[in-house]
N, C-alpha and C. Protein backbone atom coordinates (compact mmCIF):
# COMPACT_ATOMS: atom_id res chain seq x y z
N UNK A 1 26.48 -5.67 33.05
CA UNK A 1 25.22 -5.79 33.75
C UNK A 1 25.45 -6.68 34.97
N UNK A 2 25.14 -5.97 36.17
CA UNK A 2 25.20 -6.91 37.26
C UNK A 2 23.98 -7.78 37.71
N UNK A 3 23.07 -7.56 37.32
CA UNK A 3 21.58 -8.45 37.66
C UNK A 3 20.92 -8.66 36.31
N UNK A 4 20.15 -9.84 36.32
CA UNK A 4 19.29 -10.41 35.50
C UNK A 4 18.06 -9.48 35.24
N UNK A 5 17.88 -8.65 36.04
CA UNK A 5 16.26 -7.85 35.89
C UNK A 5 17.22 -6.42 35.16
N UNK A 6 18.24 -5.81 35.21
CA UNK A 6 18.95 -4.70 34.51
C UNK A 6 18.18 -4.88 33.06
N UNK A 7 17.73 -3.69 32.80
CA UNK A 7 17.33 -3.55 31.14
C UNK A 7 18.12 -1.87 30.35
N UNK A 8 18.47 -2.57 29.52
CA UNK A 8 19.15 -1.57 28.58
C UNK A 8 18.19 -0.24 28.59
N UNK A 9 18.09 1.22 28.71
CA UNK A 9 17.28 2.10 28.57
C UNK A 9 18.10 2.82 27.52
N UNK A 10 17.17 3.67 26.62
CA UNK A 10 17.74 4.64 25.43
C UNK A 10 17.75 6.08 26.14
N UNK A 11 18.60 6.88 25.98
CA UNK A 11 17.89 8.06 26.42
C UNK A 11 17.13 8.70 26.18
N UNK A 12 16.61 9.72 27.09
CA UNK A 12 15.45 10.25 26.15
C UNK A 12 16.08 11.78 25.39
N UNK A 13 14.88 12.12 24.36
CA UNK A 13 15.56 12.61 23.18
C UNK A 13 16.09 14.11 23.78
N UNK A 14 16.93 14.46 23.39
CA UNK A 14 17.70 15.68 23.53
C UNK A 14 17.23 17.15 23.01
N UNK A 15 16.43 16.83 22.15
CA UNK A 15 15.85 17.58 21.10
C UNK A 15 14.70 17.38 20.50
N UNK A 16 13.57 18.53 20.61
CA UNK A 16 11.84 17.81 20.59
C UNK A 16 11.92 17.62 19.18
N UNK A 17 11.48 15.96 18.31
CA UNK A 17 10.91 16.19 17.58
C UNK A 17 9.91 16.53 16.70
N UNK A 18 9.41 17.05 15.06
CA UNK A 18 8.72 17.43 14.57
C UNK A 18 8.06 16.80 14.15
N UNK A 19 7.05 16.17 14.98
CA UNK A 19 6.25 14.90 14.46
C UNK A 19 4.39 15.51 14.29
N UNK A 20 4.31 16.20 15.03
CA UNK A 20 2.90 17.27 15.15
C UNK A 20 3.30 18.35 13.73
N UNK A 21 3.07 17.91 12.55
CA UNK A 21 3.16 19.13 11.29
C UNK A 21 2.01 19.03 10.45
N UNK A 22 0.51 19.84 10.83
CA UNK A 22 -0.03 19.60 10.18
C UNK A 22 -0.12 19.46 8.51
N UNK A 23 0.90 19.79 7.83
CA UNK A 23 1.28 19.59 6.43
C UNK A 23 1.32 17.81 5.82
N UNK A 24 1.40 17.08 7.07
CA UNK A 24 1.75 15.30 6.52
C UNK A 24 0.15 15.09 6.30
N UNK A 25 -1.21 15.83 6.67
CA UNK A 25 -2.52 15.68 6.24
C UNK A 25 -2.27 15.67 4.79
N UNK A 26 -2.01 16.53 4.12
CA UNK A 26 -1.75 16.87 3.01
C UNK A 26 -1.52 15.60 1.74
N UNK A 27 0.10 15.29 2.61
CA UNK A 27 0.88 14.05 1.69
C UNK A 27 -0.27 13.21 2.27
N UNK A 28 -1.06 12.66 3.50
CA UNK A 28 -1.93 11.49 3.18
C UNK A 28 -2.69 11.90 2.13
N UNK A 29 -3.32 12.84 2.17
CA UNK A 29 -4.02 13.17 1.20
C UNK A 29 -3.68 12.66 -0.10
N UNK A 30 -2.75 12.94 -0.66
CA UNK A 30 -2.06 13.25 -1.91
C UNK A 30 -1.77 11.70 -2.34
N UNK A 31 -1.39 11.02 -1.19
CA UNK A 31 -0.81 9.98 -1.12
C UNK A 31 -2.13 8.48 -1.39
N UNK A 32 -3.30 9.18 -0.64
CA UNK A 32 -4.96 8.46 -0.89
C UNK A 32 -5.14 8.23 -2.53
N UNK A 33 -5.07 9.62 -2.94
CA UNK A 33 -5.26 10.04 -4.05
C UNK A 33 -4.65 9.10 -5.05
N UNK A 34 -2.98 8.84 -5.17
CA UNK A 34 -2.12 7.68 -5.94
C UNK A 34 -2.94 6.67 -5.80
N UNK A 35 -3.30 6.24 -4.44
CA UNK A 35 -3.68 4.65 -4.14
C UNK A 35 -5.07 4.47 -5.10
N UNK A 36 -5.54 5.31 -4.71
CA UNK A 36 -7.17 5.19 -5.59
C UNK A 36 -6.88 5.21 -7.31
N UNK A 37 -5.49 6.06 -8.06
CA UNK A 37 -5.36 5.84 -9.02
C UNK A 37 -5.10 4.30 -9.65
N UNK A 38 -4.10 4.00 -8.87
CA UNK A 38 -3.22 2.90 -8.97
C UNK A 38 -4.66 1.83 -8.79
N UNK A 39 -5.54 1.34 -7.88
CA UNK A 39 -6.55 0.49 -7.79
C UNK A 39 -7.29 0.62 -9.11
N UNK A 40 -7.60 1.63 -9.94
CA UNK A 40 -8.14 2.04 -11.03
C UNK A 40 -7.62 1.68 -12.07
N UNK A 41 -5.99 1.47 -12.12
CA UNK A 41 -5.37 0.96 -13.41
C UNK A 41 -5.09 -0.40 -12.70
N UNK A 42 -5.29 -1.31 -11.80
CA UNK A 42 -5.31 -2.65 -11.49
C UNK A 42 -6.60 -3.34 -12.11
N UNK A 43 -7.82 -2.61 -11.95
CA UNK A 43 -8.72 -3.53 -12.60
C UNK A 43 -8.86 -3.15 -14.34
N UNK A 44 -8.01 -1.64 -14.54
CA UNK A 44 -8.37 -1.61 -16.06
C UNK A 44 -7.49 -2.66 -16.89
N UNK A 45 -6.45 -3.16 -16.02
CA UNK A 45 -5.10 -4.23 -16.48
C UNK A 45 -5.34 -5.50 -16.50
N UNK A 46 -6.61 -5.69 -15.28
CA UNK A 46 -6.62 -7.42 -15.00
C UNK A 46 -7.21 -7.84 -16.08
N UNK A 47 -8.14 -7.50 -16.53
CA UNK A 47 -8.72 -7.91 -17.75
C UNK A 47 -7.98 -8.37 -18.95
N UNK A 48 -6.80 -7.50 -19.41
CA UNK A 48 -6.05 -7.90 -20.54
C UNK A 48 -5.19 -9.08 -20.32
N UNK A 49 -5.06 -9.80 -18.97
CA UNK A 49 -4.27 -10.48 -18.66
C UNK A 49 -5.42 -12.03 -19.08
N UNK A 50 -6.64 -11.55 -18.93
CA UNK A 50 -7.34 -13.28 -19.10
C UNK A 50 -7.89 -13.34 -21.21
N UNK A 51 -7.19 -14.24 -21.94
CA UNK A 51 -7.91 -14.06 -23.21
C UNK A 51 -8.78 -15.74 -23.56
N UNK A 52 -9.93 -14.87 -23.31
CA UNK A 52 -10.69 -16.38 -24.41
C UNK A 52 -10.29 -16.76 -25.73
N UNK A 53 -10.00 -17.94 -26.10
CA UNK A 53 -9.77 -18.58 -26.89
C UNK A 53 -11.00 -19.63 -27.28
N UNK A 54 -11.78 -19.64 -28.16
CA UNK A 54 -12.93 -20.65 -28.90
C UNK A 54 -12.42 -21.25 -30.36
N UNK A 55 -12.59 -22.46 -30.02
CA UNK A 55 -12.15 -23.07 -31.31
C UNK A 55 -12.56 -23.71 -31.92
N UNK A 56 -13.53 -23.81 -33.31
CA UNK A 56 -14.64 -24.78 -33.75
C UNK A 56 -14.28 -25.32 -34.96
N UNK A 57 -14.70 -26.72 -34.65
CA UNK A 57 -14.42 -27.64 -35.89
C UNK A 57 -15.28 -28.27 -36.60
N UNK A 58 -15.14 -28.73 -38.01
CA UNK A 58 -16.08 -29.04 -38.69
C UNK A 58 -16.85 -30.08 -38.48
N UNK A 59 -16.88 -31.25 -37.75
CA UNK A 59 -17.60 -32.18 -37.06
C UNK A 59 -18.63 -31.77 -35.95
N UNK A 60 -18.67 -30.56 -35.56
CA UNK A 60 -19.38 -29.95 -34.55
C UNK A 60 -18.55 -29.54 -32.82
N UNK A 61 -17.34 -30.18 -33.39
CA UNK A 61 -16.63 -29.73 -31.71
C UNK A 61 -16.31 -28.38 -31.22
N UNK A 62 -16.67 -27.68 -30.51
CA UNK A 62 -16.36 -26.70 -29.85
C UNK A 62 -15.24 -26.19 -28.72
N UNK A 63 -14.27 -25.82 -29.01
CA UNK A 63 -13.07 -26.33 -27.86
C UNK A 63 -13.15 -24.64 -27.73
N UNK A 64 -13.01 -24.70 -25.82
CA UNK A 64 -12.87 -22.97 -25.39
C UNK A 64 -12.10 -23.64 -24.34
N UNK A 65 -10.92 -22.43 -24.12
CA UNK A 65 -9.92 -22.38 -23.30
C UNK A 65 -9.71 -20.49 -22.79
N UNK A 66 -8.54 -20.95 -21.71
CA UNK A 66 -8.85 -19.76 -21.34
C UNK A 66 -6.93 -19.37 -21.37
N UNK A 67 -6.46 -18.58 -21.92
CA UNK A 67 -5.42 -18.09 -21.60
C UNK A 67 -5.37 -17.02 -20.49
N UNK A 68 -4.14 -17.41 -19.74
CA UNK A 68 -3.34 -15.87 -18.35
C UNK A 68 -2.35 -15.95 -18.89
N UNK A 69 -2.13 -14.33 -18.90
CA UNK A 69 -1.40 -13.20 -19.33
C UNK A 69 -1.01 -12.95 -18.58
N UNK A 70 0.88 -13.78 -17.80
CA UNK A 70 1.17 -13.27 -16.60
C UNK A 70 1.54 -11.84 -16.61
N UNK A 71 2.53 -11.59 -17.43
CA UNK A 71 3.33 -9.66 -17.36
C UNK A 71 1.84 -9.12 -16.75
N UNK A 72 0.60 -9.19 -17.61
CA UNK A 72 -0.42 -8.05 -17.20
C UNK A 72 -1.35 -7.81 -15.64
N UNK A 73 -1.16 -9.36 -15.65
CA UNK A 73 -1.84 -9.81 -14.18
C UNK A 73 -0.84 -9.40 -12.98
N UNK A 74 0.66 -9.83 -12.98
CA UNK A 74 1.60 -9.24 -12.11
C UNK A 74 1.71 -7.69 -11.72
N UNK A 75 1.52 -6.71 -13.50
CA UNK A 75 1.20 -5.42 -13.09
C UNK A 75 -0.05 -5.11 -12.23
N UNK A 76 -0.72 -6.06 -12.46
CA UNK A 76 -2.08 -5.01 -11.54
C UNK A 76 -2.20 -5.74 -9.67
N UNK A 77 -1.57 -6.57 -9.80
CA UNK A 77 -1.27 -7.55 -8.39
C UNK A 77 0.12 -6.37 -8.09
N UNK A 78 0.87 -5.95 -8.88
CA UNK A 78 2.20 -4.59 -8.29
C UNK A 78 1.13 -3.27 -7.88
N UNK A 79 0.20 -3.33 -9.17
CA UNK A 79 -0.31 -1.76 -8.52
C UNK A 79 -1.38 -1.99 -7.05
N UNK A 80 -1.72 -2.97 -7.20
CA UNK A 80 -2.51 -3.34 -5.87
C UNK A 80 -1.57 -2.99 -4.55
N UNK A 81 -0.50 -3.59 -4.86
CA UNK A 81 0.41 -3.75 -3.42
C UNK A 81 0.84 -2.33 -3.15
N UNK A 82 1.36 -1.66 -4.31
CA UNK A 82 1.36 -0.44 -3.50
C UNK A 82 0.72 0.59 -3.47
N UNK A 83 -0.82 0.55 -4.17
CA UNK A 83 -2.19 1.30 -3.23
C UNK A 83 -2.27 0.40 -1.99
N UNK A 84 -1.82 -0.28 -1.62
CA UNK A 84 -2.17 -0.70 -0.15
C UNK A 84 -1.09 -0.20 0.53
N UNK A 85 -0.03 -0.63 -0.22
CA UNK A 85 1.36 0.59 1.03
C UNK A 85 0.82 1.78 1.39
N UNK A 86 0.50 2.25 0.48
CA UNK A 86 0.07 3.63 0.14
C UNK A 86 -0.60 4.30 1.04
N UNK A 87 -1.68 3.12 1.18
CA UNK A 87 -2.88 3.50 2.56
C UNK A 87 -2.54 3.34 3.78
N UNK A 88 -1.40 2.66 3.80
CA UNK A 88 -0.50 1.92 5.39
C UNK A 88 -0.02 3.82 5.95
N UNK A 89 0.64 3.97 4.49
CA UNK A 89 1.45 5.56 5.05
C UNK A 89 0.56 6.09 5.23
N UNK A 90 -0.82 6.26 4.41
CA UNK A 90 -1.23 7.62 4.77
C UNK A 90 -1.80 7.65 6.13
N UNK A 91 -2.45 6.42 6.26
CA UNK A 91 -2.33 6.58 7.80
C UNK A 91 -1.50 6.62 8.97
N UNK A 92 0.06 6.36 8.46
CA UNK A 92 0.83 7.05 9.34
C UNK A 92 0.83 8.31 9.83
N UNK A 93 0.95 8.97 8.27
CA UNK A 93 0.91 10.53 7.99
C UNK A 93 -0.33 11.33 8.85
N UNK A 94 -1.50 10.85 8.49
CA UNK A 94 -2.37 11.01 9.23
C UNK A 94 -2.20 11.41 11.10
N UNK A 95 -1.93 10.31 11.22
CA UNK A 95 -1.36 9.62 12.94
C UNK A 95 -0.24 10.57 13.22
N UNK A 96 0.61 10.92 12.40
CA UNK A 96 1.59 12.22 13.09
C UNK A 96 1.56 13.34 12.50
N UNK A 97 0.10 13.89 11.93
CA UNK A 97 -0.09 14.82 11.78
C UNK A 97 -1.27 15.00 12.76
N UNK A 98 -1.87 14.31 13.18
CA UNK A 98 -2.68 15.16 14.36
C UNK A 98 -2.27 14.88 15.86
N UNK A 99 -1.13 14.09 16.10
CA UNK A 99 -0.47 13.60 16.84
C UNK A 99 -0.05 14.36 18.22
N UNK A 100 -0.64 14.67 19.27
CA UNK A 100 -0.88 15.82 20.01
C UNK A 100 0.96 15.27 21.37
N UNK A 101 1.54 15.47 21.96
CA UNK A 101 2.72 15.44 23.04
C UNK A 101 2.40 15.84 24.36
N UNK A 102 2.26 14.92 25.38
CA UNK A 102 1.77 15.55 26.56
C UNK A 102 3.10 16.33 27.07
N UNK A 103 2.19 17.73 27.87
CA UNK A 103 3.09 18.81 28.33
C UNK A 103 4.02 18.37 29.31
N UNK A 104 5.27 19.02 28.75
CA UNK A 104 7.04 18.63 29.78
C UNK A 104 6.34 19.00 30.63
N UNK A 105 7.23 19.13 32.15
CA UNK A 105 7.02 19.95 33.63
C UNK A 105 8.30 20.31 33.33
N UNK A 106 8.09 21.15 34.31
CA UNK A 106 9.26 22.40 33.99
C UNK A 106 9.71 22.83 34.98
């Protein structure tokens, strides 16, 4: 590089890619669909992760505590994270499936 303002350029592509396929509607689709499952077995999981514990004694004391159930709480904090990936792609998928290329000149 002989000057400070020179910037590295990539070429441009050689070969059009297939980024306009209306079929990636589909996989968002499909892909919505997982996420909404997966959110569905996160809250049917969180629950098993918290257990009340009550404990009563013969003087009249009442002792309540609360146990976490990490394994169960981690699964539904895993299925959370990836219904949210989930939704990241499908809106990729989305985004290059209707994804329009302005016309070469020729």
């Amino acid at each position: 590089m002989t000057a400070a303002t020179d910037e590295l350029v990539a070429p441009p592509p050689t070969e059009p890619g297939r980024l306009n396929t209306p079929w990636r509607g589909l996989i968002a689709l499909a892909e919505l669909v997982v996420a909404g499952i997966a959110v569905w077995f996160a809250f049917d999981v969180w629950p098993l992760g918290i257990a009340k514990i009550v404990e009563r004694y013969p003087d009249g004391i009442v002792l309540e505590s609360t146990r976490w159930v990490g394994g169960w709480m981690a699964l539904a904090i895993l299925l959370g994270t990836v219904a949210a990936v989930l939704v990241v792609d499908a809106v990729r998928q989305v985004a290059l499936a209707v994804r329009t290329r302005p016309e070469r000149e020729k």
